[in-house]
Protein backbone atom coordinates (compact mmCIF):
# COMPACT_ATOMS: atom_id res chain seq x y z
CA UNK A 1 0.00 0.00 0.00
CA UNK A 2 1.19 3.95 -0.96
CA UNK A 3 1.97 5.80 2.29
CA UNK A 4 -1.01 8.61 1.51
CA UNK A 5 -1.11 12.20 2.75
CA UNK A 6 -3.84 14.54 3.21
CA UNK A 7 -4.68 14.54 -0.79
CA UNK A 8 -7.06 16.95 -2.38
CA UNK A 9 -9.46 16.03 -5.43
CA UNK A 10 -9.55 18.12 -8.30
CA UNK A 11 -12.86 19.85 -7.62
CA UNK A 12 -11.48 20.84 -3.95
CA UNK A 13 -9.86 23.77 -5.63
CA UNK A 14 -11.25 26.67 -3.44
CA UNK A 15 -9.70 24.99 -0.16
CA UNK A 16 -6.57 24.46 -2.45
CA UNK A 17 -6.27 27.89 -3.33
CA UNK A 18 -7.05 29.21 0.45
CA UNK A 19 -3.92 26.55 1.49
CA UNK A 20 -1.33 28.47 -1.46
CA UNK A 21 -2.40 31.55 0.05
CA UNK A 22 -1.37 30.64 3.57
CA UNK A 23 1.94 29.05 2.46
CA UNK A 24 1.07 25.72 2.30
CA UNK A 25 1.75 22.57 -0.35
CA UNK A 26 -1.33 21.10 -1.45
CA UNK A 27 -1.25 17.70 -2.66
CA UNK A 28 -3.70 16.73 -5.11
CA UNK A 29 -4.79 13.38 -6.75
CA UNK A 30 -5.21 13.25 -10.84
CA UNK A 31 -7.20 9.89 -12.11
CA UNK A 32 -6.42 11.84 -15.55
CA UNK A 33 -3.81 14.18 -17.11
CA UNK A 34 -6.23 16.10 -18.57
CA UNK A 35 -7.15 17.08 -15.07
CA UNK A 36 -3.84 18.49 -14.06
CA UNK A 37 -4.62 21.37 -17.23
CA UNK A 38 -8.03 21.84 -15.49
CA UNK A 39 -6.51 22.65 -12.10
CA UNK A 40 -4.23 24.90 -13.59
CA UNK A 41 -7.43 26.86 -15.49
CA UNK A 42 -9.33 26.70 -11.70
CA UNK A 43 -6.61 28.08 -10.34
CA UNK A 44 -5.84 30.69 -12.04
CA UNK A 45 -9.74 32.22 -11.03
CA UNK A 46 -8.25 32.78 -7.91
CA UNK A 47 -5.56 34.69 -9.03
CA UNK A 48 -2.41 31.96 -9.57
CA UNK A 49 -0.33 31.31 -12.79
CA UNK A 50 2.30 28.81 -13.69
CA UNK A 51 5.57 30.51 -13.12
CA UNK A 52 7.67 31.08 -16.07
CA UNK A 53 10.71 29.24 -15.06
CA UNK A 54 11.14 25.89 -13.53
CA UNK A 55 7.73 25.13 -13.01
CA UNK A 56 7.78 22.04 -12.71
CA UNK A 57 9.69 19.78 -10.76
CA UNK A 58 9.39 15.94 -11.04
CA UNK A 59 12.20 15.33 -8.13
CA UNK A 60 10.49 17.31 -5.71
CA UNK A 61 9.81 14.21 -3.61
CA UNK A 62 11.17 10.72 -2.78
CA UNK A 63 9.76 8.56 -5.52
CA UNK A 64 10.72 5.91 -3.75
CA UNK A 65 8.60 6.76 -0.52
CA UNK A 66 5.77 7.80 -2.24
CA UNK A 67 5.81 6.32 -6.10
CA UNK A 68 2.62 7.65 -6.74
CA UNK A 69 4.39 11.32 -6.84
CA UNK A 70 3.62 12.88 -10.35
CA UNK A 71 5.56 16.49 -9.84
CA UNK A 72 5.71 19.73 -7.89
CA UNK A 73 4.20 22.73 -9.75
CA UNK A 74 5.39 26.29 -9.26
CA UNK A 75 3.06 28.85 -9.26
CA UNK A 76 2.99 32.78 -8.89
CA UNK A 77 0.27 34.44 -6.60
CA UNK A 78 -0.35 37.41 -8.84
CA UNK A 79 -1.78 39.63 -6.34
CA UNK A 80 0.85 39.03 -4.03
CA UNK A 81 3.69 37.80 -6.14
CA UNK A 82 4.58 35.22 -3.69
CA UNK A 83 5.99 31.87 -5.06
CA UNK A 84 3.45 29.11 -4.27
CA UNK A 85 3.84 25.45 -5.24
CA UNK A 86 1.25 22.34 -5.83
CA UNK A 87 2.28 18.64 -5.79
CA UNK A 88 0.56 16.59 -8.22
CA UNK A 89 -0.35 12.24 -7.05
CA UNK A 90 -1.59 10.06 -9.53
CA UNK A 91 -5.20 8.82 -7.63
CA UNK A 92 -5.12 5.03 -6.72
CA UNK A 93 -5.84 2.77 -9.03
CA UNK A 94 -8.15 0.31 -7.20
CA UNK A 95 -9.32 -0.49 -3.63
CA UNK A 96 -6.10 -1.51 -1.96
CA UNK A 97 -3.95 1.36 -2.99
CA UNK A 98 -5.79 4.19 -0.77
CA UNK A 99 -8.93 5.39 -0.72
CA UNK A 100 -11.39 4.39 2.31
CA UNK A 101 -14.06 1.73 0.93
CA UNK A 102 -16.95 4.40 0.55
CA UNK A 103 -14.79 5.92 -2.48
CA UNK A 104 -15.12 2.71 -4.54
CA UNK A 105 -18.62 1.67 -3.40
């Protein structure tokens, strides 16, 4: 079994936002890529872009503690300026790899 964090689903994006603000690292699970494009369009309603320059940082984390670790995204608070930063999971894959039984049914 993964060793599992807190993790955030992709529609959780207004607690995910309030967390960048206070200086936090999200983590949030992806079941598809396309998801990780539609975080990045959510997030930006509350005010955050991609940084420019190494956004994206696949070694971010120990892969080999937690091999569900996609990457870490950097991101600039545009009202602020601040530096914030996301880390993308992929989502488990069936019923013994993390979720609590209610999730699959």
């Amino acid at each position: 079994m993964i060793k599992r964090g807190f993790r955030y689903q992709t529609g959780e994006i207004e607690e995910i936002a309030k967390l960048l603000k206070e200086g936090n690292i999200p983590e949030v699970d992806i079941d598809f890529e396309r998801e990780i494009e539609e975080v990045i369009s959510d997030l930006k309603v509350y005010g955050f872009e991609v940084a420019k320059e190494n956004s994206y940082d696949y070694d971010a984390v120990n892969k080999i503690e937690h091999p569900d670790f996609m990457f870490r995204l950097k991101l600039i608070d545009k009202a602020t300026g601040k530096t914030c930063f996301v880390d993308f999971y992929e989502g488990p894959k069936d019923e013994n790899d993390g979720y609590d039984e209610i999730w699959w049914g």
